[in-house]
C-alpha atoms as a PDB file:
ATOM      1  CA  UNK A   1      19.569  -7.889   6.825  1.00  0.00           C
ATOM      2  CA  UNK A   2      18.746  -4.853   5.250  1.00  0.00           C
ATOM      3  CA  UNK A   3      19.986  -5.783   1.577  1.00  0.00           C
ATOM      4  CA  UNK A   4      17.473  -9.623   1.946  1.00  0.00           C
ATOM      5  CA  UNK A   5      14.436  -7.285   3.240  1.00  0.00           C
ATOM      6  CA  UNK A   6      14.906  -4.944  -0.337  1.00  0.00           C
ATOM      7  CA  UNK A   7      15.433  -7.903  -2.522  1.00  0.00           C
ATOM      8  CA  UNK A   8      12.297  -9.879  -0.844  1.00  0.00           C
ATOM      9  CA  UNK A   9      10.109  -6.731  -1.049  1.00  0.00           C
ATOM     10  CA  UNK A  10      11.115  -6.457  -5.108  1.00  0.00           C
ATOM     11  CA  UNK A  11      10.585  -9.885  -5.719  1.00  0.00           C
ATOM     12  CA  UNK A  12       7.012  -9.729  -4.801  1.00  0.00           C
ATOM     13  CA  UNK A  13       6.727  -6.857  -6.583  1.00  0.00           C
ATOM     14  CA  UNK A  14       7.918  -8.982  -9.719  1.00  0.00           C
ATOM     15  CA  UNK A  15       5.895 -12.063  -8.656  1.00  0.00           C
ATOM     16  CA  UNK A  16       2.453 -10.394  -8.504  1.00  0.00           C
ATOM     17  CA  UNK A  17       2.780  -7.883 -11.894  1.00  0.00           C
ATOM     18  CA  UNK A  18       3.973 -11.561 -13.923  1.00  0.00           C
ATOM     19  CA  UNK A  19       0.706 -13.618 -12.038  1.00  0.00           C
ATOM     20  CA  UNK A  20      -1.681 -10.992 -13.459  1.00  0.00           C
ATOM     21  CA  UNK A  21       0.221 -10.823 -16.912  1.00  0.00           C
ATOM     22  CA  UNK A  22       0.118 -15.359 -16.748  1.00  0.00           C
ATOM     23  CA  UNK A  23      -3.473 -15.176 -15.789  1.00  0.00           C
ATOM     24  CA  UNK A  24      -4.786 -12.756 -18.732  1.00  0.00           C
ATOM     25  CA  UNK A  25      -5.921 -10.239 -15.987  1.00  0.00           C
ATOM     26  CA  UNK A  26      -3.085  -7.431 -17.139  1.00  0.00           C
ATOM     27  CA  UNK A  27      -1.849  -7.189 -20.322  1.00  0.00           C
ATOM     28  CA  UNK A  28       2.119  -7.058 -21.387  1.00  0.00           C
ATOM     29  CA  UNK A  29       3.269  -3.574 -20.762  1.00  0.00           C
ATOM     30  CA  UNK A  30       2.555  -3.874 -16.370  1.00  0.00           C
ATOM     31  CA  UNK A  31       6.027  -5.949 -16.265  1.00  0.00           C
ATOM     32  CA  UNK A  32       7.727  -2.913 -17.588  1.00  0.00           C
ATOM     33  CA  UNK A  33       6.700  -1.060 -14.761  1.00  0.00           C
ATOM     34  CA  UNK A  34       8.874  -3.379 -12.738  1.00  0.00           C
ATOM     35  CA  UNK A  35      12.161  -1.922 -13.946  1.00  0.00           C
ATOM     36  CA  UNK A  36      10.312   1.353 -13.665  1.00  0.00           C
ATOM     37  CA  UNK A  37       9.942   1.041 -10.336  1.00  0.00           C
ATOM     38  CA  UNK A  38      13.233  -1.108  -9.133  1.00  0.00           C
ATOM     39  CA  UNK A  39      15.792   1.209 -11.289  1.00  0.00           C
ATOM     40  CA  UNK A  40      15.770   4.455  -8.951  1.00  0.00           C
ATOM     41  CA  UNK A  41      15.975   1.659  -5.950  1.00  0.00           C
ATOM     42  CA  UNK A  42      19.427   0.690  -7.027  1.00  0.00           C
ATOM     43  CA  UNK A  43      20.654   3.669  -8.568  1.00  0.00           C
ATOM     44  CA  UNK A  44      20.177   5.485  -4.875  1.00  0.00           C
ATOM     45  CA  UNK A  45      21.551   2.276  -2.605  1.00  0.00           C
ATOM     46  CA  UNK A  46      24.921   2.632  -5.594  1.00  0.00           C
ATOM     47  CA  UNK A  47      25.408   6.079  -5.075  1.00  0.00           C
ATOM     48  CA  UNK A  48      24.811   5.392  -1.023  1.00  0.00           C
ATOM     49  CA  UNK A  49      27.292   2.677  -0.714  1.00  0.00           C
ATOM     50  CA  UNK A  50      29.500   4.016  -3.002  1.00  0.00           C
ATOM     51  CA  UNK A  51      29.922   7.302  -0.630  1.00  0.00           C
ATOM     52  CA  UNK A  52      30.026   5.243   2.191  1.00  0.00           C
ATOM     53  CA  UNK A  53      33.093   3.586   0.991  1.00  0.00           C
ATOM     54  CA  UNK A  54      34.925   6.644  -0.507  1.00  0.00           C
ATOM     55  CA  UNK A  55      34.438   7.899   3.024  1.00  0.00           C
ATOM     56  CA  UNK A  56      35.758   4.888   4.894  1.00  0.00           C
ATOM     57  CA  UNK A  57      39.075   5.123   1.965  1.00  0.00           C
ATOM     58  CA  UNK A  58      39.689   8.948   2.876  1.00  0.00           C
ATOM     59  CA  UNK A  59      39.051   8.645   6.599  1.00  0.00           C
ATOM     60  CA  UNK A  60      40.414   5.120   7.752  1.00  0.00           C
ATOM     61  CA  UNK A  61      37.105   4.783   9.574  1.00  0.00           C
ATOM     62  CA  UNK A  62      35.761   1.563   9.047  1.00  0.00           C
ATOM     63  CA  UNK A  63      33.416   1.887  11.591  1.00  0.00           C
ATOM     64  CA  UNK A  64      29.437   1.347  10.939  1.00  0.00           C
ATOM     65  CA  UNK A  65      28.293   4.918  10.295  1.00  0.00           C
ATOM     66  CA  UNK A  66      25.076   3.781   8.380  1.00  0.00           C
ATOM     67  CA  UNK A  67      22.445   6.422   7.769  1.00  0.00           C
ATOM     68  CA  UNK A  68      18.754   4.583   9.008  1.00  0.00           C
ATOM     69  CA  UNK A  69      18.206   5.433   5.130  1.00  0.00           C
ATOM     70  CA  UNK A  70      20.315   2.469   4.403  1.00  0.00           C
ATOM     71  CA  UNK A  71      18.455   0.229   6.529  1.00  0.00           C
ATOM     72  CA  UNK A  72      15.431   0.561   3.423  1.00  0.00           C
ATOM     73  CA  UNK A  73      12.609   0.481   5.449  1.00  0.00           C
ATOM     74  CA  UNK A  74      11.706   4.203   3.645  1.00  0.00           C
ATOM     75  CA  UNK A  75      11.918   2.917   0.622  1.00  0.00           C
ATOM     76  CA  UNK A  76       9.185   3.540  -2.078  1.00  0.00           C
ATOM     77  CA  UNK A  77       7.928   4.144  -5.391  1.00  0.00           C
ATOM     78  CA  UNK A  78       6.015   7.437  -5.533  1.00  0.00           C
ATOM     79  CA  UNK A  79       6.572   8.240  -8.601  1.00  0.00           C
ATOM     80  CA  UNK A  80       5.880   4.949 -10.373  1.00  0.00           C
ATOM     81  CA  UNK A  81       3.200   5.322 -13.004  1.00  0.00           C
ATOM     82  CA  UNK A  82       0.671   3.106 -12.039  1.00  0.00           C
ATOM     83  CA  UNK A  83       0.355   4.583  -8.254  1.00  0.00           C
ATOM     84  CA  UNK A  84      -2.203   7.304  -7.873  1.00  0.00           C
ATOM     85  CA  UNK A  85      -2.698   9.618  -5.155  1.00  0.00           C
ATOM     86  CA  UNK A  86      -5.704  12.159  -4.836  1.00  0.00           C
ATOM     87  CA  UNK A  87      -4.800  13.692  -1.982  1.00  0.00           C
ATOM     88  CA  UNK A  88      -0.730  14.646  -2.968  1.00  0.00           C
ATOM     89  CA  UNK A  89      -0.014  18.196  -4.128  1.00  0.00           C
ATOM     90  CA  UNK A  90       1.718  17.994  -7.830  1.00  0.00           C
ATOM     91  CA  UNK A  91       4.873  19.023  -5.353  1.00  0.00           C
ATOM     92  CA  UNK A  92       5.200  16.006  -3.521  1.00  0.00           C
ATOM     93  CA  UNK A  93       3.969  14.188  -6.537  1.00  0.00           C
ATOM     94  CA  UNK A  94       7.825  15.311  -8.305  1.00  0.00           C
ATOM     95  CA  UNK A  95      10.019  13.353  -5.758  1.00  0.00           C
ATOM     96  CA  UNK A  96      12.037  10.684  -8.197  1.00  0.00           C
ATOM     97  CA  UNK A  97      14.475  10.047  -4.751  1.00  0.00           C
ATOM     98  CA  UNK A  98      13.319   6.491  -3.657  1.00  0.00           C
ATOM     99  CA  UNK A  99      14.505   6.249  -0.537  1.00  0.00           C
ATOM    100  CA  UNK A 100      13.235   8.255   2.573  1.00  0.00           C
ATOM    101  CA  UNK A 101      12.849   7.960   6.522  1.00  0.00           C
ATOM    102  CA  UNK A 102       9.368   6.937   7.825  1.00  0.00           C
ATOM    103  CA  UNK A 103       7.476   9.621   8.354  1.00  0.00           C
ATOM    104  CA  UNK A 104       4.403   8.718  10.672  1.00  0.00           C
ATOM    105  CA  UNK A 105       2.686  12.428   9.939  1.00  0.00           C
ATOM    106  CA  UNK A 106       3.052  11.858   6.440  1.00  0.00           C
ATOM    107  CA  UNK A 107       1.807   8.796   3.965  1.00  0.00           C
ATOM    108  CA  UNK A 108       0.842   8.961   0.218  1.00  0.00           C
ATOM    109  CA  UNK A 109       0.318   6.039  -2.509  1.00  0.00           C
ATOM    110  CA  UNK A 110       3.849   4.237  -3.227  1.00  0.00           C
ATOM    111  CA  UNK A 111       4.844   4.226   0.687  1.00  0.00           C
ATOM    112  CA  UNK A 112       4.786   1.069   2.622  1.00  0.00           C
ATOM    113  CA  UNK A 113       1.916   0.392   3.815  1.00  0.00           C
ATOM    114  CA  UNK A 114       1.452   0.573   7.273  1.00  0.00           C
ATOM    115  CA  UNK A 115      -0.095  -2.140   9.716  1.00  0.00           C
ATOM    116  CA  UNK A 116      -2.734  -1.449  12.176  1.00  0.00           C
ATOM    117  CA  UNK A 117      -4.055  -3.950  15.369  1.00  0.00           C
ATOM    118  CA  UNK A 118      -6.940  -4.660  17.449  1.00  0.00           C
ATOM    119  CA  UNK A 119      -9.291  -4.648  14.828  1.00  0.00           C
ATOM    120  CA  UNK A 120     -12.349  -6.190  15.438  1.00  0.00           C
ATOM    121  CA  UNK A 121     -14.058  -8.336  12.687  1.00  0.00           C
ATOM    122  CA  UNK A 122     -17.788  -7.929  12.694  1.00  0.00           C
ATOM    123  CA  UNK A 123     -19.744  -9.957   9.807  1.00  0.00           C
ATOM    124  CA  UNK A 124     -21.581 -12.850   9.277  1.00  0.00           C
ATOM    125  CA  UNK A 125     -22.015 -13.402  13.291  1.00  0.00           C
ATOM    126  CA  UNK A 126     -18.316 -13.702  13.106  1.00  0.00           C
ATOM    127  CA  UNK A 127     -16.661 -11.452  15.665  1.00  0.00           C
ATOM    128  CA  UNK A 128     -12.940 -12.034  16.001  1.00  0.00           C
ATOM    129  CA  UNK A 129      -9.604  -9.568  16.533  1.00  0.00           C
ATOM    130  CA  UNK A 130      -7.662  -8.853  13.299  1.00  0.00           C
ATOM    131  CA  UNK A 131      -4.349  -6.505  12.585  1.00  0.00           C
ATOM    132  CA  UNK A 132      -3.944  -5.391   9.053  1.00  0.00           C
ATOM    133  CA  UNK A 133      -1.063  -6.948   8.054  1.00  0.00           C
ATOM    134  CA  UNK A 134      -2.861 -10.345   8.888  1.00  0.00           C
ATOM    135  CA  UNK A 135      -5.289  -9.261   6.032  1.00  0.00           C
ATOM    136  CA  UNK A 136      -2.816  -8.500   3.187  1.00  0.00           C
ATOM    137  CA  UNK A 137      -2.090 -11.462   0.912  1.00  0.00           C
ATOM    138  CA  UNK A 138       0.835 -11.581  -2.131  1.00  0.00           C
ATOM    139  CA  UNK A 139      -1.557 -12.681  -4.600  1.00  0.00           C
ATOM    140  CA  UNK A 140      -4.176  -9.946  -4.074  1.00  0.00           C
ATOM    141  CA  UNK A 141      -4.910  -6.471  -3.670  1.00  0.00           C
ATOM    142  CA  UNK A 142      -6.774  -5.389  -0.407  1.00  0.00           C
ATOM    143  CA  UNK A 143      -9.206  -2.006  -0.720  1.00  0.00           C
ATOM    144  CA  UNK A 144      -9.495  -0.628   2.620  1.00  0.00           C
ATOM    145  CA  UNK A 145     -12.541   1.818   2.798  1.00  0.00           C
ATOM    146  CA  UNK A 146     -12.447   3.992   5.244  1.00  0.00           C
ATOM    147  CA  UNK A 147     -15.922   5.087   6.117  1.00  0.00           C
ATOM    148  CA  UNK A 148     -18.155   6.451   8.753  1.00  0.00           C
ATOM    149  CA  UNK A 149     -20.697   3.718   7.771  1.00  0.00           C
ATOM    150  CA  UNK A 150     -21.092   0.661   5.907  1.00  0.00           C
ATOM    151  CA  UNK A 151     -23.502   2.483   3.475  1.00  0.00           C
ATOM    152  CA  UNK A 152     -20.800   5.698   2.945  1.00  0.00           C
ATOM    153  CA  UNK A 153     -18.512   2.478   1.456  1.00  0.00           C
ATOM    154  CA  UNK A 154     -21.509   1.004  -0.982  1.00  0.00           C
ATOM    155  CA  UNK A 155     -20.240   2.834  -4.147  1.00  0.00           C
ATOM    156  CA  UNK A 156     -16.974   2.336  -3.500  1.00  0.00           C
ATOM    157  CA  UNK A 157     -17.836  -1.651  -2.991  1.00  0.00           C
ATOM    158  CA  UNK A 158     -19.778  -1.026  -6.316  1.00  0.00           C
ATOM    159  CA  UNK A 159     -17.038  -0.070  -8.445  1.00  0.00           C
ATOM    160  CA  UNK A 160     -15.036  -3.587  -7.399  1.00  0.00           C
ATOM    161  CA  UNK A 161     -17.854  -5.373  -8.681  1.00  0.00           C
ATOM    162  CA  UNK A 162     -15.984  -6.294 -12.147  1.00  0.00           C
ATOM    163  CA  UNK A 163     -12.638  -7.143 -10.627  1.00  0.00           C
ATOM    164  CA  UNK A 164     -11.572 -11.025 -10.021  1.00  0.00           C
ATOM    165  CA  UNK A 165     -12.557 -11.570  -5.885  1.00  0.00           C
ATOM    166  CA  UNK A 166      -9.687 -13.530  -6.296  1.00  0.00           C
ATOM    167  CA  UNK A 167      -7.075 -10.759  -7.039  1.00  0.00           C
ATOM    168  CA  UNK A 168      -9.135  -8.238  -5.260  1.00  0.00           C
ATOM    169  CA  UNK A 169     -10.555  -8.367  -1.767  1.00  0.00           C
ATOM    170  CA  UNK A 170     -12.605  -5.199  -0.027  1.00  0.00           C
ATOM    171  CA  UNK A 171     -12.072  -4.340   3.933  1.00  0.00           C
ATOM    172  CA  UNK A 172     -14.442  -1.912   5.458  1.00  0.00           C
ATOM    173  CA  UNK A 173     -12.890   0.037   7.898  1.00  0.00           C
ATOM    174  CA  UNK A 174     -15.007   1.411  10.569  1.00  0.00           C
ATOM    175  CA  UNK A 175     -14.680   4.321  13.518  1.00  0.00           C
ATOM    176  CA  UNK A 176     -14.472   3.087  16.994  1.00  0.00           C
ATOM    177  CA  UNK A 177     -17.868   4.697  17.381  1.00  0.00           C
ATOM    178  CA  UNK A 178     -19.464   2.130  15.550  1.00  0.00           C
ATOM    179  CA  UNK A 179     -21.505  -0.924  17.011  1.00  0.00           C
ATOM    180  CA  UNK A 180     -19.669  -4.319  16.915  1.00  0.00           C
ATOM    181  CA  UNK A 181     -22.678  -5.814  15.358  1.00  0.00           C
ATOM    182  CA  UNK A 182     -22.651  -7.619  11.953  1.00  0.00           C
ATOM    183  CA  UNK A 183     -23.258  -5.977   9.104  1.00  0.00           C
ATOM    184  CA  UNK A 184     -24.952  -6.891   5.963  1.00  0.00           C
ATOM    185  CA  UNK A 185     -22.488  -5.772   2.870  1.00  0.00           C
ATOM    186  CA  UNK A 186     -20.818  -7.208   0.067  1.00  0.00           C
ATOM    187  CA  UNK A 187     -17.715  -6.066   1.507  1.00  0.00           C
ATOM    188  CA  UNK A 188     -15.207  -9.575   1.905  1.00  0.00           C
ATOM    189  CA  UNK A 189     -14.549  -7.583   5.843  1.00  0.00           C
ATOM    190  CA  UNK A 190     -15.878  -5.506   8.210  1.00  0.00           C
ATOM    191  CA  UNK A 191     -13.398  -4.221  11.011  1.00  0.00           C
ATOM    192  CA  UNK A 192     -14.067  -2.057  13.250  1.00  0.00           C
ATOM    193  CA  UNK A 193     -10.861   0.120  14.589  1.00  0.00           C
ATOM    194  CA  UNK A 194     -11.481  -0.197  18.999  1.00  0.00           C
ATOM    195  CA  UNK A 195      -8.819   1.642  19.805  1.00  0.00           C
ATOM    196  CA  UNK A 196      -8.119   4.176  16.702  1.00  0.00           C
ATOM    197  CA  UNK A 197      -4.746   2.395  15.475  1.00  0.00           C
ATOM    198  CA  UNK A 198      -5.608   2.169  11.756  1.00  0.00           C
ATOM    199  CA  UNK A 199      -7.195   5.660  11.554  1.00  0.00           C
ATOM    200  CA  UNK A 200      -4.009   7.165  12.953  1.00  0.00           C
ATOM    201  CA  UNK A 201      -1.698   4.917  10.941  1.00  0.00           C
ATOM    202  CA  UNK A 202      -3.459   5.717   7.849  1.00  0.00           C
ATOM    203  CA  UNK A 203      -4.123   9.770   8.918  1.00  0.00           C
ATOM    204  CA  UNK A 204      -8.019   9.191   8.459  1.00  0.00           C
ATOM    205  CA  UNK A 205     -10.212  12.168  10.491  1.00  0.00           C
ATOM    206  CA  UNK A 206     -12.955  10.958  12.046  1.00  0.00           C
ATOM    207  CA  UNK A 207     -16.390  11.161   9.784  1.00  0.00           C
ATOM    208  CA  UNK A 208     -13.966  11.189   6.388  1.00  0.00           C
ATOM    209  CA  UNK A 209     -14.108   8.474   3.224  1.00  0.00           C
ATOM    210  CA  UNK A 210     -10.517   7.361   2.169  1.00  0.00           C
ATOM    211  CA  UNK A 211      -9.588   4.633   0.150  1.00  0.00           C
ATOM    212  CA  UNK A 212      -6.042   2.797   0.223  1.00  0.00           C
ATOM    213  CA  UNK A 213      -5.664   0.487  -2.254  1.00  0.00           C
ATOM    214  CA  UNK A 214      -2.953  -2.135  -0.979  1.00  0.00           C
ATOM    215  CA  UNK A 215      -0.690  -4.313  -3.703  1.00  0.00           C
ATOM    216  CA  UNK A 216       0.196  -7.580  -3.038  1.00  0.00           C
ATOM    217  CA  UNK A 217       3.961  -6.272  -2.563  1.00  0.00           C
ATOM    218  CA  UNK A 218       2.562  -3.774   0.360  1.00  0.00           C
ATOM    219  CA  UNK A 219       3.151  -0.975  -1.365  1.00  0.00           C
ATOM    220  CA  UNK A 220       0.077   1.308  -1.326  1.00  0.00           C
ATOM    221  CA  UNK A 221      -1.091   1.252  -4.647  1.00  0.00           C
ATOM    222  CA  UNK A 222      -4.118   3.891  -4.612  1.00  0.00           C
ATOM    223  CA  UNK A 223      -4.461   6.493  -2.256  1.00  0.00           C
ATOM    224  CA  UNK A 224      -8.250   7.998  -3.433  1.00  0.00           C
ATOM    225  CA  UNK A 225     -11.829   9.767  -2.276  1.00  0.00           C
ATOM    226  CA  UNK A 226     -13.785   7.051  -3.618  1.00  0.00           C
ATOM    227  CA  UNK A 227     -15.582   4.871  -6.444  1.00  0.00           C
ATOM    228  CA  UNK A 228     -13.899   6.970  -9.325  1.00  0.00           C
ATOM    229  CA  UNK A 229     -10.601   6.796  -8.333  1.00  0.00           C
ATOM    230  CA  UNK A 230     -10.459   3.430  -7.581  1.00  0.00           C
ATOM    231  CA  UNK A 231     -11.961   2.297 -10.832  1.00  0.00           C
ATOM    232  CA  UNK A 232      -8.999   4.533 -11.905  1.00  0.00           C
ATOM    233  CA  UNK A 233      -6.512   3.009 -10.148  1.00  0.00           C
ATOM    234  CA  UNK A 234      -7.355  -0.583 -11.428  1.00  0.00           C
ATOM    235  CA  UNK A 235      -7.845   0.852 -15.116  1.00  0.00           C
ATOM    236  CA  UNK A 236      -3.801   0.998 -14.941  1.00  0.00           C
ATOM    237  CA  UNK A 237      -3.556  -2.390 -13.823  1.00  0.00           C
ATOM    238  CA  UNK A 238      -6.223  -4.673 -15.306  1.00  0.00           C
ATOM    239  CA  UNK A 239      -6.920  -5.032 -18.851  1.00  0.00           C
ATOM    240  CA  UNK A 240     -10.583  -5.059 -18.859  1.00  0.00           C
ATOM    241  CA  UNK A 241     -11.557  -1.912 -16.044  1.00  0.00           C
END
């Protein structure tokens, strides 16, 4: 089960890098980030398996001894060129290892990205229950903008102007403390967190900005303080930002 979950989540990876290339939105040299990327994957799960069955020759224990490292659900791409990550010391930013256990104190831009429920959609006179993961598509990237208001996200809404709505969709995430009431924005949704899930899956304080840029693989793409560093992020990744 493990080994179809790593081969689906690389496959997207693949699929959404050659989409942008097809489409004239990304030029040539974002498909060599796939190998980039993939390469550490199964150098680690070789070196894994492989000490995994010297052990089971030198012991006679067949037994399943698996590490919850092999199960890949830790896997991720930190060090991949195109992710970018404001808030990671230049320490954490040196890890090549791509595997690693979850850590839910700890999340930075090439991780997994996390889902979140009981968000409530408020826009448009709309007002409906959302979780994250029912927001993230495979042929676009989803900016979540964490804000305190819908006006602390207008620059950061701003910047997305130039990029394709249809590779590139905006989700305002608001505090619990906010009103359920619709909001006029150009934002594509407005959710506000009832119960706090998405703040504390993401590690947002209460009254800060963050931005998580989401690829269409899952992987955080962009983990940033705002407009600059998103128009940053998508400067890797599009040809004309």
């Amino acid at each position: 089960m493990y080994v179809r979950t790593d081969r689906h989540v690389h496959q997207f990876n693949l699929g959404w890098k050659l989409a942008l290339v097809e489409k004239g939105l990304a030029g040539m040299s974002l498909l060599e980030t796939y190998n980039a990327e993939r390469l550490p994957v199964i150098s680690e799960m070789l070196d894994m398996t492989t000490a995994i069955l010297n052990h089971a020759m030198k012991t006679g224990n067949t037994a399943n001894q698996r590490s919850p490292i092999v199960f890949m659900l830790g896997i991720h791409c930190r060090f991949s060129s195109i992710v970018l990550d404001e808030f990671a010391t230049q320490v954490e930013r040196k890890s090549i290892n791509a595997y690693g256990m979850l850590d839910e104190n700890h999340l930075e831009a090439g991780d997994r990205a996390p889902d979140a429920p009981k968000l409530l959609h408020v826009q448009t006179g709309e007002s409906d229950v959302r979780t994250l993961f029912g927001i993230y598509r495979p042929w676009y990237h989803t900016v979540l903008i964490f804000a305190p208001s819908p006006i602390d996200a207008t620059p950061i809404l701003a910047a997305l102007e130039p990029c394709d709505k249809s590779v590139v969709r905006s989700a305002v995430i608001l505090p619990s403390s906010s009103l359920a009431t619709p909001f006029v924005t150009p934002a594509d949704l407005v959710l506000v967190d009832q119960e706090g899930h998405a703040y504390s899956a993401y590690l947002v304080e209460a009254g800060q900005t963050k931005v998580f840029v989401i690829r269409p693989d899952g992987v955080i793409g962009a983990v940033v303080h705002g407009a600059e560093g998103v128009k940053k992020y998508f400067s890797r990744i599009f040809r004309d930002m």
